[in-house]
C-alpha atoms as a PDB file:
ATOM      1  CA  UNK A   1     -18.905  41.173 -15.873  1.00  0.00           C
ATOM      2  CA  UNK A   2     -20.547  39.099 -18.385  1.00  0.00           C
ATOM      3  CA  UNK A   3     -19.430  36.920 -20.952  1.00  0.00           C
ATOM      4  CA  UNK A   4     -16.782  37.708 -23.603  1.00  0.00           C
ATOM      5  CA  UNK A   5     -18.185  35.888 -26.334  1.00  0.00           C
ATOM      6  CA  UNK A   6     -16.794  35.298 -29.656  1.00  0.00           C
ATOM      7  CA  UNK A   7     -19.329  34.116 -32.882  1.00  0.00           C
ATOM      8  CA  UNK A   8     -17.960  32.384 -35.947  1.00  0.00           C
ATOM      9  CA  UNK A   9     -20.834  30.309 -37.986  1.00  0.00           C
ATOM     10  CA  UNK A  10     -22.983  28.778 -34.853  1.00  0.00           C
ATOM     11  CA  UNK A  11     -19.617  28.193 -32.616  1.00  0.00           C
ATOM     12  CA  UNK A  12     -19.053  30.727 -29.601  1.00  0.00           C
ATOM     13  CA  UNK A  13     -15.653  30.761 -27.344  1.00  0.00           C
ATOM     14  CA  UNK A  14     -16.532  32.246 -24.208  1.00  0.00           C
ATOM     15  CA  UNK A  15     -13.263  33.805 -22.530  1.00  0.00           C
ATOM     16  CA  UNK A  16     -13.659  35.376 -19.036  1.00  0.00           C
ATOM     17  CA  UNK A  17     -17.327  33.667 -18.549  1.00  0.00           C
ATOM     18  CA  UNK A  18     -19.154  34.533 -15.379  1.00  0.00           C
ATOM     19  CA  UNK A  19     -22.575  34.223 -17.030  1.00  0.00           C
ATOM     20  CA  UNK A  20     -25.001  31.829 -15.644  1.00  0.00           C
ATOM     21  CA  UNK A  21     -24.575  28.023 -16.136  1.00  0.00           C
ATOM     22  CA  UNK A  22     -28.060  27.918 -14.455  1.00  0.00           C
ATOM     23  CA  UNK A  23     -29.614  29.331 -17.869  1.00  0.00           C
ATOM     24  CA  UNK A  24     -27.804  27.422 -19.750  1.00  0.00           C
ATOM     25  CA  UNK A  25     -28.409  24.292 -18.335  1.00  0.00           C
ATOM     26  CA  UNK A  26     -32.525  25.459 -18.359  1.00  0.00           C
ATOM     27  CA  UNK A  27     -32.692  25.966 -22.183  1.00  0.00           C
ATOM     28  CA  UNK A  28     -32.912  22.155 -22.721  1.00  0.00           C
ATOM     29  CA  UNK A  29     -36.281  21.140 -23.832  1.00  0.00           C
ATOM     30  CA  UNK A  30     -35.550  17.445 -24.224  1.00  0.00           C
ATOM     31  CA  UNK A  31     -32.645  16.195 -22.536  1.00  0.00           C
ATOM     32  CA  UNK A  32     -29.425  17.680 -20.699  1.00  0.00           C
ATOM     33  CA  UNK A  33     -26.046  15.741 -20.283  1.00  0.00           C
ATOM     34  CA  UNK A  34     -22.688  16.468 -18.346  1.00  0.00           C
ATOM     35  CA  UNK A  35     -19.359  14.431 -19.183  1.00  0.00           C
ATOM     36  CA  UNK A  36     -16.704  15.358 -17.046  1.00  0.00           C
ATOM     37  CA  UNK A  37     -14.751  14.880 -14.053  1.00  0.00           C
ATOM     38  CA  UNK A  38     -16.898  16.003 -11.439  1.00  0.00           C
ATOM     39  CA  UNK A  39     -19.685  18.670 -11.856  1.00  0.00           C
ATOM     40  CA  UNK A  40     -19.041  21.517  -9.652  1.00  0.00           C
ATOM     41  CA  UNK A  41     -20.182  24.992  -9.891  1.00  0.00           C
ATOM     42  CA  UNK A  42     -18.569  28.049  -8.527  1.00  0.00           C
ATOM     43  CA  UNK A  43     -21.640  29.562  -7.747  1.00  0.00           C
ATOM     44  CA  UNK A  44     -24.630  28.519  -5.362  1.00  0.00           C
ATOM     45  CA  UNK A  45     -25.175  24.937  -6.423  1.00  0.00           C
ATOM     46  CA  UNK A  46     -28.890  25.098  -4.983  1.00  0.00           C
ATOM     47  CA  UNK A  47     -29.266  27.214  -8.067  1.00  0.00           C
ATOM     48  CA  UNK A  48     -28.010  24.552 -10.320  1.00  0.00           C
ATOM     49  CA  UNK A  49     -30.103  21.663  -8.123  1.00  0.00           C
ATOM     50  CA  UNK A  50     -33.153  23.645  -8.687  1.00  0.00           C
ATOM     51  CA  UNK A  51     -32.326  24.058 -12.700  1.00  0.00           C
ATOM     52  CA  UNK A  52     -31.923  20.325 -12.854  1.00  0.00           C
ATOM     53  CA  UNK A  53     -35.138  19.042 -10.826  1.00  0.00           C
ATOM     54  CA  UNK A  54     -36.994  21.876 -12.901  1.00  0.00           C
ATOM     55  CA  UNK A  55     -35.675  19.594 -16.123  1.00  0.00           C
ATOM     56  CA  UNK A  56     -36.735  16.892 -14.562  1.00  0.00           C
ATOM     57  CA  UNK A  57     -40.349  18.142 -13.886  1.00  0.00           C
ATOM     58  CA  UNK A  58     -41.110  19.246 -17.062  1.00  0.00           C
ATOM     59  CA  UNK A  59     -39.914  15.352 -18.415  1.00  0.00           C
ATOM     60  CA  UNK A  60     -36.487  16.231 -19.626  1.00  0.00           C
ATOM     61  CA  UNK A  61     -33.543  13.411 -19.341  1.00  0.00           C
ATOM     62  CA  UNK A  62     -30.492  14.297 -16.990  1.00  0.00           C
ATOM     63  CA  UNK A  63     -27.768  12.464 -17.421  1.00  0.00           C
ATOM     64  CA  UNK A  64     -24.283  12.960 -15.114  1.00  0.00           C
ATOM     65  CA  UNK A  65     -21.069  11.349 -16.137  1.00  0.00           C
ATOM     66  CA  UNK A  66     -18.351  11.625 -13.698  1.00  0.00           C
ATOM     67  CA  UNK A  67     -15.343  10.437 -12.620  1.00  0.00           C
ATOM     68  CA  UNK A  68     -15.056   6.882 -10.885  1.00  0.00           C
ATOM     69  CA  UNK A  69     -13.729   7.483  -7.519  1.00  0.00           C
ATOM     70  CA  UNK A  70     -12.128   3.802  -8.241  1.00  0.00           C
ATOM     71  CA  UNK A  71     -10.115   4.601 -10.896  1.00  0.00           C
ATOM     72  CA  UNK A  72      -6.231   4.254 -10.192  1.00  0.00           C
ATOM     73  CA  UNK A  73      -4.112   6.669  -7.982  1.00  0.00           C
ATOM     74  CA  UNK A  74      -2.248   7.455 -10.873  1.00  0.00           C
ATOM     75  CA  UNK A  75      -5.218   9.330 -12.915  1.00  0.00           C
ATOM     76  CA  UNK A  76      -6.121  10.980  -9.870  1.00  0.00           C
ATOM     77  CA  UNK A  77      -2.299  12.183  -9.729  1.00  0.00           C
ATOM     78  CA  UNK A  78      -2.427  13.189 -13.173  1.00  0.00           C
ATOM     79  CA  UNK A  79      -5.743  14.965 -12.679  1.00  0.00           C
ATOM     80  CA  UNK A  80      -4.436  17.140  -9.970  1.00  0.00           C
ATOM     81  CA  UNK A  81      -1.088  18.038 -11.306  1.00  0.00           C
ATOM     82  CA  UNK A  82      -3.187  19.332 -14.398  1.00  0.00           C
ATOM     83  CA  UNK A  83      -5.788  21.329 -12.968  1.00  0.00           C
ATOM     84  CA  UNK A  84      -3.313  22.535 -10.068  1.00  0.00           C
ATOM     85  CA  UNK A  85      -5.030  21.039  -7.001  1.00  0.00           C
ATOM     86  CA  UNK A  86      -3.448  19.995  -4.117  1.00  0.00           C
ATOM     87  CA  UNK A  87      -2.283  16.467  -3.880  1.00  0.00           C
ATOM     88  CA  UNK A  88      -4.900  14.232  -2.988  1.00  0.00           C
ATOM     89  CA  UNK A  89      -7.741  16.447  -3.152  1.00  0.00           C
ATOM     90  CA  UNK A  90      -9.550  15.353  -6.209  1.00  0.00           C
ATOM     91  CA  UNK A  91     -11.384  11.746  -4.932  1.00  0.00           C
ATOM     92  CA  UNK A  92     -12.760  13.320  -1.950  1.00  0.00           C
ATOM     93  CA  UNK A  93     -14.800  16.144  -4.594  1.00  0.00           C
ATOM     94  CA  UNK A  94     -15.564  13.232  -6.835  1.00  0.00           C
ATOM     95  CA  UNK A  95     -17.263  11.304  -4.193  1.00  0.00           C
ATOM     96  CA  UNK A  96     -19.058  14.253  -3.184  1.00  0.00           C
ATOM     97  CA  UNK A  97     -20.194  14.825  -6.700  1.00  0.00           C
ATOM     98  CA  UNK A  98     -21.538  11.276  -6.870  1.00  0.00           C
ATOM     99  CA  UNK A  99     -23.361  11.122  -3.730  1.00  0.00           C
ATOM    100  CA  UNK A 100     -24.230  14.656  -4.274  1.00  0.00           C
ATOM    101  CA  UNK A 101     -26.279  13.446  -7.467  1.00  0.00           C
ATOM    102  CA  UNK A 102     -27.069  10.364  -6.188  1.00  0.00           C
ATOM    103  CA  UNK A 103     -28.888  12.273  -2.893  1.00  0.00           C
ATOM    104  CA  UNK A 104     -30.785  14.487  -5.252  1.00  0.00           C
ATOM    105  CA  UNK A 105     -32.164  11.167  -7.009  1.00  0.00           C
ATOM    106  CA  UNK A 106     -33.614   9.455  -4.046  1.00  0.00           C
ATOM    107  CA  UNK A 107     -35.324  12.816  -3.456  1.00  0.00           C
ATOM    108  CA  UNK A 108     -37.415  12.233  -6.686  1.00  0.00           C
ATOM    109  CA  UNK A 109     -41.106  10.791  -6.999  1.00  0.00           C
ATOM    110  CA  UNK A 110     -40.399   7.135  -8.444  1.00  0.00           C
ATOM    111  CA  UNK A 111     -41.694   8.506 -11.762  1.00  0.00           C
ATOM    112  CA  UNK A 112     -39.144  11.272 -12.001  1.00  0.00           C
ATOM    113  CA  UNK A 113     -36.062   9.199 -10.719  1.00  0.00           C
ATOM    114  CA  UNK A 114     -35.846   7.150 -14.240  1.00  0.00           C
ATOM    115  CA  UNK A 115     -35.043  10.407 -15.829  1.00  0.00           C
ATOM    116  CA  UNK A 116     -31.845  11.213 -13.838  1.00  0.00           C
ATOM    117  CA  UNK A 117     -29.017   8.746 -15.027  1.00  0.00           C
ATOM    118  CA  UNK A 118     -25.575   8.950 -12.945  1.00  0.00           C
ATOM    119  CA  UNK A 119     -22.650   6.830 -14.754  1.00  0.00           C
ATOM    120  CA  UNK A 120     -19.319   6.801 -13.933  1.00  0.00           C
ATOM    121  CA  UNK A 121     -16.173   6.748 -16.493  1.00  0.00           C
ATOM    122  CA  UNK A 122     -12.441   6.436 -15.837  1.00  0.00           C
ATOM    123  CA  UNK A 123     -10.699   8.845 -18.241  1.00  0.00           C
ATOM    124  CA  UNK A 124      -8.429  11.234 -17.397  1.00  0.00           C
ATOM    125  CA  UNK A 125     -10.486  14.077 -19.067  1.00  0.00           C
ATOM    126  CA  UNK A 126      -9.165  17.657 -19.372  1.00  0.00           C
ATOM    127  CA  UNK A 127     -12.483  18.955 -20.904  1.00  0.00           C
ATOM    128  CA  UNK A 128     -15.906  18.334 -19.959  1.00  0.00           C
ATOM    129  CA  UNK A 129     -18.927  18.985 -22.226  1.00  0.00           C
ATOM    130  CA  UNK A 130     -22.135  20.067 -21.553  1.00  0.00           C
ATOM    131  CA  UNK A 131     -24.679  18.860 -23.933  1.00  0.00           C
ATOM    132  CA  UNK A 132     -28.024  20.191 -24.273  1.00  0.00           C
ATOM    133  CA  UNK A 133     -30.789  18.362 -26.397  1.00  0.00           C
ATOM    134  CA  UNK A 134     -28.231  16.916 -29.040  1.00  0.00           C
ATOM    135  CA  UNK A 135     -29.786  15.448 -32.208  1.00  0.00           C
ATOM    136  CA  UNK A 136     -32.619  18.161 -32.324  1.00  0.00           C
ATOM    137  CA  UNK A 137     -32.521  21.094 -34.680  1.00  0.00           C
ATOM    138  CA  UNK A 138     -31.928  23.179 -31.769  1.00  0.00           C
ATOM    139  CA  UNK A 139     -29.037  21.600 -29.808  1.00  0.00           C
ATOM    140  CA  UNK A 140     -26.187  22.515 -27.882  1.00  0.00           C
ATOM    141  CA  UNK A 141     -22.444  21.657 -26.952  1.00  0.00           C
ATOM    142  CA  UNK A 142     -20.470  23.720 -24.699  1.00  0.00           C
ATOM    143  CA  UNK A 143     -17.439  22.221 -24.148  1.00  0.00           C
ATOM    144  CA  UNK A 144     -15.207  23.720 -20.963  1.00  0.00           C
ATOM    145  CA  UNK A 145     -11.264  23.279 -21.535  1.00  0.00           C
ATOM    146  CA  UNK A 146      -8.946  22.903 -18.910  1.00  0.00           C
ATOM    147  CA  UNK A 147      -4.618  23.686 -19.920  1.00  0.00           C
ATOM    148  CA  UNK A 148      -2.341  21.621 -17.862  1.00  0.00           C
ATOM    149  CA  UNK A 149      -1.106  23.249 -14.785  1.00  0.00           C
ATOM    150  CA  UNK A 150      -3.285  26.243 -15.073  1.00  0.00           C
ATOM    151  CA  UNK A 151      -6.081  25.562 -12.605  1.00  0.00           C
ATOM    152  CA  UNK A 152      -9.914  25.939 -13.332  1.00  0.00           C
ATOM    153  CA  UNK A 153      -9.923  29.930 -13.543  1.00  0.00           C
ATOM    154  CA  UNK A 154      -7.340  29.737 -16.795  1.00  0.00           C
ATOM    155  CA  UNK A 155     -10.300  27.364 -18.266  1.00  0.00           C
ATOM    156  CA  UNK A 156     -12.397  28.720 -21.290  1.00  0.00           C
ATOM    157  CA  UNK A 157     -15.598  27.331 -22.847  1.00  0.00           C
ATOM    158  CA  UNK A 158     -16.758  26.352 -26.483  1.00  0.00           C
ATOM    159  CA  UNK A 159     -19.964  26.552 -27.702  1.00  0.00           C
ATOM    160  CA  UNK A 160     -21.771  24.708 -30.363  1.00  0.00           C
ATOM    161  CA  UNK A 161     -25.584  25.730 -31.071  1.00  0.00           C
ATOM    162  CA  UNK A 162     -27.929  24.631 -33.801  1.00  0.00           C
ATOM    163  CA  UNK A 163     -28.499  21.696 -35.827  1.00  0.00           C
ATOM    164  CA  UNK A 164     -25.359  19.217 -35.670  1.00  0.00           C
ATOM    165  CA  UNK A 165     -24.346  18.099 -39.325  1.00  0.00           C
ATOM    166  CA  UNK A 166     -22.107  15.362 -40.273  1.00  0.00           C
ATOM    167  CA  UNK A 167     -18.343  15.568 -40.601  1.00  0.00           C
ATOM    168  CA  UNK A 168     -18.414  18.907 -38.566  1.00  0.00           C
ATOM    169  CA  UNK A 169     -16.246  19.503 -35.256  1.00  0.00           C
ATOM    170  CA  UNK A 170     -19.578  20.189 -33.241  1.00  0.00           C
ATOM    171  CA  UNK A 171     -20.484  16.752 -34.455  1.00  0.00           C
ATOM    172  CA  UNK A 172     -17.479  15.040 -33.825  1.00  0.00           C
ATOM    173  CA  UNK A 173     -16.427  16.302 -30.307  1.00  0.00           C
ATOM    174  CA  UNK A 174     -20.638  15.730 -29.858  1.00  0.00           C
ATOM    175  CA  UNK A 175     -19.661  11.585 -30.975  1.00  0.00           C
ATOM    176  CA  UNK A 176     -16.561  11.966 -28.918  1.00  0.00           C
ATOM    177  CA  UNK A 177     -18.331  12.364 -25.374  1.00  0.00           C
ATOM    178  CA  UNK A 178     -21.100  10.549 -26.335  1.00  0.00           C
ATOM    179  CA  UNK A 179     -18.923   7.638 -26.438  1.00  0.00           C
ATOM    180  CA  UNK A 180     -17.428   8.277 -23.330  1.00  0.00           C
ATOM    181  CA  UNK A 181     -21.218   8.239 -21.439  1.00  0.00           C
ATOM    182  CA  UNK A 182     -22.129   5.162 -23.700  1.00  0.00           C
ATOM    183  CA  UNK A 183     -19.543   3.266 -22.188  1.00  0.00           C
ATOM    184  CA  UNK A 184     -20.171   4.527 -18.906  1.00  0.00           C
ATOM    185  CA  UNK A 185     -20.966   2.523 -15.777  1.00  0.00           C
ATOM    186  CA  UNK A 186     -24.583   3.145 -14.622  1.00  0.00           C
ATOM    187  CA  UNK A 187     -24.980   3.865 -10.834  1.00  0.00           C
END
C-alpha cells in the first residue's frame, strides 16, 4: 500500500502512509531537520542511518531535536497518556534516540561530525516536523500529527513543498519549530 495523498496548492495530507521516510529524508540538497519527541522509524532504521550519513557525505546539515530525557515526570506522563504508551515507557526510547544519534556522530570523520547537530527541547510536543532544506525555493515541511489517546498508527502527516512565502501556514508552522530547535540545548 502506498500513500493516500491528498494535493491542494503545494500542501499534501498523507492518510494511511507507508511510503518511504528514507526518500524523503534523501531529497534534501542542503540541509535536513527533525523536531520532535524522539525520532523513531517503524521500518529498518539502518535504512534511515544510511539516508542520513549519505546527507552528511554529500555536505548537507542534519540537525535532531528531541526530547530531554530530563524534563519533568509529569511531561513524560502526559506524553504517554497521549500517544497511548505504557506508563513509563517513553524516557527509556528517548534516551535511546539520543545516544542512538549521538553513537552515529562519533562514527563520523572530524570533518563530517560538525554537520550533525543533536539538541534537546522540553515541550510536550504532539507533532513533529520534518523539515527539508527550508528557505530554498525548493523546500519542504512534513509535519506528522499525533490525536490524544490514539497511539502512533491513528497519526497522519502534512506536507508543505515549494517556496515558503510570508504569512502562509507552511511558513508559520515552518517559524513555529524553528523556534523550538533555536532554543534548543546543543548536545
Amino acid at each position: 500500500m502506498g500513500y493516500q495523498i491528498f494535493i491542494l496548492i503545494g500542501l499534501s495530507i498523507f492518510l494511511d502512509a507507508s511510503g518511504s521516510i528514507e526518500q524523503f529524508i534523501a531529497s534534501a540538497t542542503r540541509s535536513f531537520e527533525y523536531v520532535g519527541i524522539y525520532f523513531s522509524v517503524a521500518t529498518d532504521q539502518s535504512r534511515v542511518d544510511a539516508s542520513i550519513k549519505a546527507l552528511i557525505a554529500k555536505g548537507c546539515r542534519v540537525r535532531f531535536v528531541l526530547l530531554d530525557d530530563q524534563s519533568s515526570n509529569e511531561t513524560f506522563q502526559f506524553l504517554e497518556q497521549a500517544f497511548a504508551l505504557a506508563p513509563a515507557s517513553l524516557r527509556p526510547r528517548v534516551i535511546h534516540a539520543r545516544n542512538h544519534f549521538i553513537a552515529i556522530r562519533e562514527t563520523l570523520a572530524p570533518a563530517e561530525r560538525q554537520l550533525l547537530e543533536l539538541r534537546l527541547h522540553q515541550l510536550p510536543l504532539l507533532v513533529s516536523a520534518f523539515r527539508i532544506d527550508i528557505g530554498e525555493r525548493k523546500s519542504a515541511l512534513l509535519i506528522d500529527n499525533k490525536w490524544y489517546g490514539s497511539g502512533r498508527e491513528k497519526s497522519f502527516g502534512v506536507e508543505f513543498m515549494g517556496a515558503m512565502k510570508e504569512g502562509t501556514l507552511f511558513e508559520t508552522i515552518s517559524t513555529s519549530f524553528a523556534r523550538i530547535s533555536d532554543q534548543a540545548r546543543p548536545i
